[in-house]
C-alpha atoms as a PDB file:
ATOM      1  CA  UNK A   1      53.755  89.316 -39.408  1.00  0.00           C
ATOM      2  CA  UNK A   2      56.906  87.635 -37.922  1.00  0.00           C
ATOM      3  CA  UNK A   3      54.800  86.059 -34.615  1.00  0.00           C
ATOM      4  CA  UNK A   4      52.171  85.080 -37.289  1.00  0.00           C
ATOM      5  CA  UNK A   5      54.515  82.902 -39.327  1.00  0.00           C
ATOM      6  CA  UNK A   6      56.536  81.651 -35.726  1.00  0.00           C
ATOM      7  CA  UNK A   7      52.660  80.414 -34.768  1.00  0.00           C
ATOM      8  CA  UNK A   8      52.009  78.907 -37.972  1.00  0.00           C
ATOM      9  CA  UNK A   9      55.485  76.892 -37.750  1.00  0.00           C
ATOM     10  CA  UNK A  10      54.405  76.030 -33.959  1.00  0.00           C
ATOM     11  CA  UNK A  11      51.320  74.398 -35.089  1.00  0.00           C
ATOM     12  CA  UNK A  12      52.938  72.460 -37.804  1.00  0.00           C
ATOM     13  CA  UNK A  13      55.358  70.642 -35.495  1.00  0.00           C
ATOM     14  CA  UNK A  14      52.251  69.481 -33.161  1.00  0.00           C
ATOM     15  CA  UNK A  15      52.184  65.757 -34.499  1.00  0.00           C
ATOM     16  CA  UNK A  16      48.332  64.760 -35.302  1.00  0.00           C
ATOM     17  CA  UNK A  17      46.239  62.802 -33.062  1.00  0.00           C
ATOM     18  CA  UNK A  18      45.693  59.177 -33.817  1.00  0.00           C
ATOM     19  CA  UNK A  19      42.835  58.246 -34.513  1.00  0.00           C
ATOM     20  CA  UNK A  20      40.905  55.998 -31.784  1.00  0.00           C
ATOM     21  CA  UNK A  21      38.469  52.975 -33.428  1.00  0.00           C
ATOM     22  CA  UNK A  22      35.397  52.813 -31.239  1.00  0.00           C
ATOM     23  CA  UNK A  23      34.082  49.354 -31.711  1.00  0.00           C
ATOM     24  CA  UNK A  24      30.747  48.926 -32.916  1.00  0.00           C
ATOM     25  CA  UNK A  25      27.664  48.194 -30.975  1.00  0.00           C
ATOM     26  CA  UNK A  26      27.566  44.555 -31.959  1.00  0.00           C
ATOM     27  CA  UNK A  27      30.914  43.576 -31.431  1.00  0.00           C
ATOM     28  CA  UNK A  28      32.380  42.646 -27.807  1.00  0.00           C
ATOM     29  CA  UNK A  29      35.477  44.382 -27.524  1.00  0.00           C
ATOM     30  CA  UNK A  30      38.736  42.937 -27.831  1.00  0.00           C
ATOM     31  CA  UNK A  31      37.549  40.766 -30.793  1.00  0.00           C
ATOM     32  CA  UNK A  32      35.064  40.166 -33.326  1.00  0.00           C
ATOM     33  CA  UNK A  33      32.451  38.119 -31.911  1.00  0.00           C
ATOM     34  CA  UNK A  34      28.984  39.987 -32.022  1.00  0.00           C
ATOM     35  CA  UNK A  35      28.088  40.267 -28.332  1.00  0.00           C
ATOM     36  CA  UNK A  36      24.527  38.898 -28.760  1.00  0.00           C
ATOM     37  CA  UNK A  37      26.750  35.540 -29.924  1.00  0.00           C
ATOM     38  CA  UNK A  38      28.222  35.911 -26.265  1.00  0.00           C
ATOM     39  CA  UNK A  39      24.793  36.190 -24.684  1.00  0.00           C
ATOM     40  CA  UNK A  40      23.009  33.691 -26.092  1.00  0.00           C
ATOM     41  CA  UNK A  41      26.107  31.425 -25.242  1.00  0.00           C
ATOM     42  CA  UNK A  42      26.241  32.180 -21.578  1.00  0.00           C
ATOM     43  CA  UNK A  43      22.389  31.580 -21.435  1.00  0.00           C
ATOM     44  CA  UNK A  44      22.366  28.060 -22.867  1.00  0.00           C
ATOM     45  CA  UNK A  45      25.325  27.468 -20.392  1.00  0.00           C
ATOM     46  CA  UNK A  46      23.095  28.266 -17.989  1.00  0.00           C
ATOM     47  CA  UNK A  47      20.157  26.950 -18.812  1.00  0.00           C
ATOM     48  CA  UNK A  48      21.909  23.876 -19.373  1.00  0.00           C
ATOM     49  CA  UNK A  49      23.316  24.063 -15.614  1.00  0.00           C
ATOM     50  CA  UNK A  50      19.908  24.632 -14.368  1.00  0.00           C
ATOM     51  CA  UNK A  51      18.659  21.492 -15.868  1.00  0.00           C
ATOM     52  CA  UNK A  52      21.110  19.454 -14.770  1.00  0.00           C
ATOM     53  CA  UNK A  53      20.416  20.310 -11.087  1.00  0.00           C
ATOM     54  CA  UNK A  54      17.113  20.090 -11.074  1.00  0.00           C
ATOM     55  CA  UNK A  55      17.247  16.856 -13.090  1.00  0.00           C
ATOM     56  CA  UNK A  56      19.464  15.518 -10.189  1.00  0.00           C
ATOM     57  CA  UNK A  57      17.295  16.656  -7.617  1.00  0.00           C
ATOM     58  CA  UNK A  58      14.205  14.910  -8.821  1.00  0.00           C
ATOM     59  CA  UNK A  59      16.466  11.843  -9.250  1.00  0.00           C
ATOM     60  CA  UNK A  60      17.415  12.370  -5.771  1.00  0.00           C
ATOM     61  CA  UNK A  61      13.940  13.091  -4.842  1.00  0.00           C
ATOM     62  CA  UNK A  62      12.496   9.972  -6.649  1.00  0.00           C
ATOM     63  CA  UNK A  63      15.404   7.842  -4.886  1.00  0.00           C
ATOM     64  CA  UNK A  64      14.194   8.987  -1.449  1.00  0.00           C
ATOM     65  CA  UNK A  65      10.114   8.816  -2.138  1.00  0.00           C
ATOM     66  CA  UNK A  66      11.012   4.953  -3.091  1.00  0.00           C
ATOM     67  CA  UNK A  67      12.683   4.628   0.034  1.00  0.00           C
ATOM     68  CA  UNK A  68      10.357   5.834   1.803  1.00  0.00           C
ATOM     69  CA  UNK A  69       7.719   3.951   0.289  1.00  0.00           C
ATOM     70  CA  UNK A  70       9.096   0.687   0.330  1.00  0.00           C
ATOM     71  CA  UNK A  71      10.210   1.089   4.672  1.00  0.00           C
ATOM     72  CA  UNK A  72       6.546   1.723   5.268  1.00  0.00           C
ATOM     73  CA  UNK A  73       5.901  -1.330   3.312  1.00  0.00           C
ATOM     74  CA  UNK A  74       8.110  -3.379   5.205  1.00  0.00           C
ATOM     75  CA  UNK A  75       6.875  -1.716   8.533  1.00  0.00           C
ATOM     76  CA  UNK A  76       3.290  -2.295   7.034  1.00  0.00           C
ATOM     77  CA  UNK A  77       3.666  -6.419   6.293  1.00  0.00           C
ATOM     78  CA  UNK A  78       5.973  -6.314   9.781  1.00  0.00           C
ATOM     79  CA  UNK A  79       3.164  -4.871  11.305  1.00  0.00           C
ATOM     80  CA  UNK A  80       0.501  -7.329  10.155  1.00  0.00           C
ATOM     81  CA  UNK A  81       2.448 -10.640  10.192  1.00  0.00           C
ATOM     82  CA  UNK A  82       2.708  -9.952  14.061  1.00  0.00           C
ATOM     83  CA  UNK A  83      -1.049  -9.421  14.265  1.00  0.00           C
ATOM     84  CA  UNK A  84      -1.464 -13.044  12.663  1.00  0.00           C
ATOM     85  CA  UNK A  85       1.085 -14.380  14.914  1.00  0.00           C
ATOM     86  CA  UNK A  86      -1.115 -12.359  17.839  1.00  0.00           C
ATOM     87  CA  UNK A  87      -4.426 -13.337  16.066  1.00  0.00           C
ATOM     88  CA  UNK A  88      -3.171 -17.898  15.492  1.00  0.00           C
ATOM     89  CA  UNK A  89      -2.337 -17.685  19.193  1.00  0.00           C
ATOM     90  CA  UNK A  90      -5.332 -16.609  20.505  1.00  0.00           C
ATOM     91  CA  UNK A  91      -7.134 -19.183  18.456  1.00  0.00           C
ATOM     92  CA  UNK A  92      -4.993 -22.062  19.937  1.00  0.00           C
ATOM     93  CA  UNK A  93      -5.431 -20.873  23.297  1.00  0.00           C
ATOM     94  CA  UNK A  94      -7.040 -22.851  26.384  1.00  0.00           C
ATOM     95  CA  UNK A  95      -9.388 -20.099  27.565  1.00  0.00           C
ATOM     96  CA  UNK A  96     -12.308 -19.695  24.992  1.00  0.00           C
ATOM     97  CA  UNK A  97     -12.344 -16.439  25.908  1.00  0.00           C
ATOM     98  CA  UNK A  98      -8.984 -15.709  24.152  1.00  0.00           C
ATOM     99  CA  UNK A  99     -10.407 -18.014  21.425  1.00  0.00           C
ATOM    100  CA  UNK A 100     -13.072 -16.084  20.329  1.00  0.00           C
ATOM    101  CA  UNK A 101     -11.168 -12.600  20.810  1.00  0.00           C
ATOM    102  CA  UNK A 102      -8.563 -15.116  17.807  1.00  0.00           C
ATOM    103  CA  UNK A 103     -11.783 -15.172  15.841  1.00  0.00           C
ATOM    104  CA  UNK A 104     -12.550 -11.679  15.671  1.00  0.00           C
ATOM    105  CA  UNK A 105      -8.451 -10.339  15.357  1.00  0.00           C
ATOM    106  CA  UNK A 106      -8.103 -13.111  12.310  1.00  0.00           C
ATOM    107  CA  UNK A 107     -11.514 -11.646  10.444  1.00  0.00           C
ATOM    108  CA  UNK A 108     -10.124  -8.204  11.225  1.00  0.00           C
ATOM    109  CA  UNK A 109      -7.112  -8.998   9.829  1.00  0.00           C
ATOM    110  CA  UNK A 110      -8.286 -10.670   6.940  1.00  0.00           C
ATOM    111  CA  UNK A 111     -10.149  -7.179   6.152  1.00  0.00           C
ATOM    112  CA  UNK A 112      -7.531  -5.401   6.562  1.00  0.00           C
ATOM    113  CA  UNK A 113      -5.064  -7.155   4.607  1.00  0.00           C
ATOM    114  CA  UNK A 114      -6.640  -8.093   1.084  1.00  0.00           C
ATOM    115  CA  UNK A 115      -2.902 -10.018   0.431  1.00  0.00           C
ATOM    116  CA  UNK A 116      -3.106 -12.210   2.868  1.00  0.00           C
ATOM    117  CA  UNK A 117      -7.240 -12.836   3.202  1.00  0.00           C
ATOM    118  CA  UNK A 118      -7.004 -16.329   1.971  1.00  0.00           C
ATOM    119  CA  UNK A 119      -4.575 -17.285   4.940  1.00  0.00           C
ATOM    120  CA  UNK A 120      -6.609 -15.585   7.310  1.00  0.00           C
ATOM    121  CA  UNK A 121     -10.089 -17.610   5.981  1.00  0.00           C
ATOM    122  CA  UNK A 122      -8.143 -21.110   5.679  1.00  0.00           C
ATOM    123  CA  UNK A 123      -7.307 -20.637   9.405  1.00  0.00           C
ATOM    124  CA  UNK A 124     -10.816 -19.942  10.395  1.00  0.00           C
ATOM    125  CA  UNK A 125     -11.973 -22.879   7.992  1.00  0.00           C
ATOM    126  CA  UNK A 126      -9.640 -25.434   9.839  1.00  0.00           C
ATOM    127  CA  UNK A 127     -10.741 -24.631  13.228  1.00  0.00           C
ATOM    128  CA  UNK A 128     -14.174 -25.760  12.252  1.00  0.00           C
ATOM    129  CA  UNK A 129     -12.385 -29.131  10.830  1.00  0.00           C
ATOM    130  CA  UNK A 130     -10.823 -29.622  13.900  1.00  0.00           C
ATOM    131  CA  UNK A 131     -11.727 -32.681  15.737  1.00  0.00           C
ATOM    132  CA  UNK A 132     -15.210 -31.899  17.050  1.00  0.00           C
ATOM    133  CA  UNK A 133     -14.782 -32.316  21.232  1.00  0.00           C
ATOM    134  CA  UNK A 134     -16.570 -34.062  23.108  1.00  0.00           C
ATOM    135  CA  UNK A 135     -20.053 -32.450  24.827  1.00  0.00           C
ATOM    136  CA  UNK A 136     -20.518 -29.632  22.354  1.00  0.00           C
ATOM    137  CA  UNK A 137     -23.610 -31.348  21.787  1.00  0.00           C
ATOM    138  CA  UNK A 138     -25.988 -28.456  20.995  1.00  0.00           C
ATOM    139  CA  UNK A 139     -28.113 -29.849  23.715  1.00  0.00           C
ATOM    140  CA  UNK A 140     -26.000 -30.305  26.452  1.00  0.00           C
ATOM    141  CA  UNK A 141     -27.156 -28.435  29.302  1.00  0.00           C
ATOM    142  CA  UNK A 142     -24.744 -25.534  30.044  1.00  0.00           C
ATOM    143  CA  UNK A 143     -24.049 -26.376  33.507  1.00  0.00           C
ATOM    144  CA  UNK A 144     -23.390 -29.930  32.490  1.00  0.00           C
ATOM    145  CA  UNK A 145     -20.592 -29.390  30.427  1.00  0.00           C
ATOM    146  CA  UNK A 146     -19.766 -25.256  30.757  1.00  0.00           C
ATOM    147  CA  UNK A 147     -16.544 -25.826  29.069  1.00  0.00           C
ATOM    148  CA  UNK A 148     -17.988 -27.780  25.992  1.00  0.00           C
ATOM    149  CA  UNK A 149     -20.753 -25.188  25.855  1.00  0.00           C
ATOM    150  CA  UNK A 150     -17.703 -22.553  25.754  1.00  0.00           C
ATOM    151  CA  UNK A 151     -15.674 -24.498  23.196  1.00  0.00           C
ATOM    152  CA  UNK A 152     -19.351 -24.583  21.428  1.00  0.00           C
ATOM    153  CA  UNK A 153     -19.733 -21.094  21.296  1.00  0.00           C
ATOM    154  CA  UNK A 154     -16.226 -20.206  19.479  1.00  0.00           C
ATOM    155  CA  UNK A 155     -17.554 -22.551  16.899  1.00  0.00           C
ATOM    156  CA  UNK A 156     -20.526 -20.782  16.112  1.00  0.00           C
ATOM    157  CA  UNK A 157     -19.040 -17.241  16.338  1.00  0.00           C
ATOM    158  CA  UNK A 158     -16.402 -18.437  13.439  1.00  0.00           C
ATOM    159  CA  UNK A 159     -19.666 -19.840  11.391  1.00  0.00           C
ATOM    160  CA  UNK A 160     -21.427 -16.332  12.176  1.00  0.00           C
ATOM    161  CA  UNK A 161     -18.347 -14.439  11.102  1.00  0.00           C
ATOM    162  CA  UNK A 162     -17.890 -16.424   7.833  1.00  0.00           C
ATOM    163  CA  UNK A 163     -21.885 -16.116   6.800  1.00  0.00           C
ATOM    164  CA  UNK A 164     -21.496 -12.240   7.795  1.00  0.00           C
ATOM    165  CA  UNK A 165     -18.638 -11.433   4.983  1.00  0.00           C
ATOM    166  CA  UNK A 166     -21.087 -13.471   2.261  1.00  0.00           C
ATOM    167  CA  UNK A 167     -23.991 -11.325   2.658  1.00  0.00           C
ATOM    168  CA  UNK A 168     -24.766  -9.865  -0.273  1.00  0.00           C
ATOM    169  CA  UNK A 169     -24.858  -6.367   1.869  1.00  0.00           C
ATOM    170  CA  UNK A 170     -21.107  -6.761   2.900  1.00  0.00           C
ATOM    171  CA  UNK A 171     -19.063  -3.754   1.475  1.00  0.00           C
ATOM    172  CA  UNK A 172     -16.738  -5.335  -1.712  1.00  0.00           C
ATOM    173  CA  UNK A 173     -13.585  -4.095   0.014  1.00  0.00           C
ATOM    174  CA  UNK A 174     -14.179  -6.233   3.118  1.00  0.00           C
ATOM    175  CA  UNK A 175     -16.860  -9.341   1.308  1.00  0.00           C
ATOM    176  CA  UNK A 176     -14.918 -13.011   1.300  1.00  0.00           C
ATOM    177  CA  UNK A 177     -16.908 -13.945  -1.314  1.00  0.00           C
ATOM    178  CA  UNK A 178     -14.652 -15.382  -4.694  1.00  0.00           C
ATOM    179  CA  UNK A 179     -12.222 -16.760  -2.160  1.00  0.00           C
ATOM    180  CA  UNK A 180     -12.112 -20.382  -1.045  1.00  0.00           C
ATOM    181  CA  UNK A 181     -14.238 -21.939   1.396  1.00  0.00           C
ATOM    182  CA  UNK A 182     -12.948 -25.587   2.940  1.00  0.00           C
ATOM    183  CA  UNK A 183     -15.083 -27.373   5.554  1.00  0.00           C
ATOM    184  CA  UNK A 184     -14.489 -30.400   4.849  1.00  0.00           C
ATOM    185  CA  UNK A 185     -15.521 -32.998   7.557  1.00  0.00           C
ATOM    186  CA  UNK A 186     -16.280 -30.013   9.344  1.00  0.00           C
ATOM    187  CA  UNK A 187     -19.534 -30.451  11.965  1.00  0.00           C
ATOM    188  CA  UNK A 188     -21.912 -27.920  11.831  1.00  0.00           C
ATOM    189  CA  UNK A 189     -24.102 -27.636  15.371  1.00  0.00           C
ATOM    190  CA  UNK A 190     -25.955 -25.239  14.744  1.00  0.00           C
ATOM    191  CA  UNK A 191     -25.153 -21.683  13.046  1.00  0.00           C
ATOM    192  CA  UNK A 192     -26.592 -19.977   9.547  1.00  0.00           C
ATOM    193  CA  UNK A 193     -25.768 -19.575   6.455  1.00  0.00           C
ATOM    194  CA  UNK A 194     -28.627 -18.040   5.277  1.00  0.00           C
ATOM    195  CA  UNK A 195     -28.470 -15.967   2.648  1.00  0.00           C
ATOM    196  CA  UNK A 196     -24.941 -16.418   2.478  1.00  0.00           C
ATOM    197  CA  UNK A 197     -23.676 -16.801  -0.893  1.00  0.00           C
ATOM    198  CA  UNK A 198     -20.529 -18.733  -2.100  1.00  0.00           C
ATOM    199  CA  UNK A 199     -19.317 -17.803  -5.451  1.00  0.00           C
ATOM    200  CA  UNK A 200     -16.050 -17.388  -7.115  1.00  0.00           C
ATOM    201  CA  UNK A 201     -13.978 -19.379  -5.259  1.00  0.00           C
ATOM    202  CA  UNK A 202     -13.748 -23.218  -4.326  1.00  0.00           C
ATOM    203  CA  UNK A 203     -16.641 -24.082  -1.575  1.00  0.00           C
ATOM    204  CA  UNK A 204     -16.147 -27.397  -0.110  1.00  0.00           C
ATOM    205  CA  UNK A 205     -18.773 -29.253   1.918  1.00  0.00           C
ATOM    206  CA  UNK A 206     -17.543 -33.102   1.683  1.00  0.00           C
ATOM    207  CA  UNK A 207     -17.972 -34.902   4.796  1.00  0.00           C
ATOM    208  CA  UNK A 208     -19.547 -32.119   6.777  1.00  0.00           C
ATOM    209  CA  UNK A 209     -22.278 -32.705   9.146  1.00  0.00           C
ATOM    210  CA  UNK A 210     -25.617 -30.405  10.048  1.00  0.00           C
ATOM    211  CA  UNK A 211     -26.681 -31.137  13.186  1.00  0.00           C
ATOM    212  CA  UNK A 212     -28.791 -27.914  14.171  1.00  0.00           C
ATOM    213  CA  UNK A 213     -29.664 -24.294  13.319  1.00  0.00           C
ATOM    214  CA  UNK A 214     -29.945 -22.770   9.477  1.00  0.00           C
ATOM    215  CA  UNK A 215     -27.723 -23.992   7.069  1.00  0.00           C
ATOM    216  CA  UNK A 216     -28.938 -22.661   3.577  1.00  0.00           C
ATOM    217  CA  UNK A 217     -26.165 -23.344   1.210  1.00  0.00           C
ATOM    218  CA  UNK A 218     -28.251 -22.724  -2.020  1.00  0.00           C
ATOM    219  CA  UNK A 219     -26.113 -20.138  -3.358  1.00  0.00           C
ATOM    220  CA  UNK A 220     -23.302 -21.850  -4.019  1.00  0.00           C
ATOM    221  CA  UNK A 221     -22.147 -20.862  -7.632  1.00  0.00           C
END
């Protein structure tokens, strides 16, 4: 009986455990902010992150594609103001040869460059209202006057290359129809214009002279 009573005392001096709080599920610990508050703010932070970078890589990206695009503009007009330089020099040149390789680089130009056509058809225009030379008389014999017959020839490939971009069969992209047309006091010795057909633009004729060949102009509009 006395060790029962000795235990007894023994156990009442043990001091009591404190009790532990275990915080709940929906609380992050150390204060009372429900963790699903926590989460939701870390993923607008960074969703918020996220679309600021990839907003300021497609600004970055738009920067360079307009970069880009406007250098190969400017290496595209660089390009084609030297073949008109090429093209006008060929045209003024002594040898007809060169002339009529002029005539075909200023048509090809004018196809290829829909900005600048006009330019490219006014220089064609005033070759043919250049002075008219001499012994281009269409019937000069060639071995009379080989270098009229020459300068001759030019002349008629530029009135051959004109009539060709007014067919009606000429693809839009490429037709010179609806642009303007000046001959005036051109002379016309020879050539056709058959079935050409002027519309749209401004088709001058005053002054000119026919002297030979086709030269239907009926479908002027």
């Amino acid at each position: 009986m006395t060790m029962l009573i000795g235990f007894l005392d023994h156990l009442s001096a043990v001091p009591a455990p404190t009790s532990s709080v275990i915080p709940a599920s929906d609380q992050s610990p150390g204060s009372g902010t429900p963790v699903w508050v926590t989460l939701l703010v870390g993923l607008a932070g960074a969703l918020l992150a996220s679309a600021g970078a990839f907003a300021g890589a497609w600004r970055s990206s738009r920067a360079l594609r307009q970069n880009t695009e406007r250098t190969l503009e400017h290496e595209r007009t660089r390009l084609l103001n030297e073949r008109f330089g090429t093209a006008a020099a060929l045209l003024g040149h002594n040898e007809a040869a060169c002339r009529l390789a002029g005539v075909h680089a200023m048509a090809g130009l004018a196809d290829d460059w829909a900005e600048r056509r006009q330019t490219c058809i006014d220089v064609l225009c005033a070759y043919l209202r250049m002075p008219y030379p001499r012994g281009l008389a269409e019937d000069t014999p060639a071995d009379e006057d080989s270098t009229g017959q020459a300068n001759r020839e030019v002349r008629l490939t530029v009135i051959r290359t004109i009539r060709d971009h007014l067919l009606p069969a000429t693809p839009p992209e490429t037709s010179w129809s609806g642009y303007d047309l000046d001959f005036t006091g051109a002379v016309f010795d020879g050539g056709d214009f058959s079935n050409a057909r002027f519309s749209g633009g401004k088709v001058r004729f005053t002054g000119a002279t026919f002297s030979g060949g086709l030269g239907d102009v009926s479908r002027i509009s």
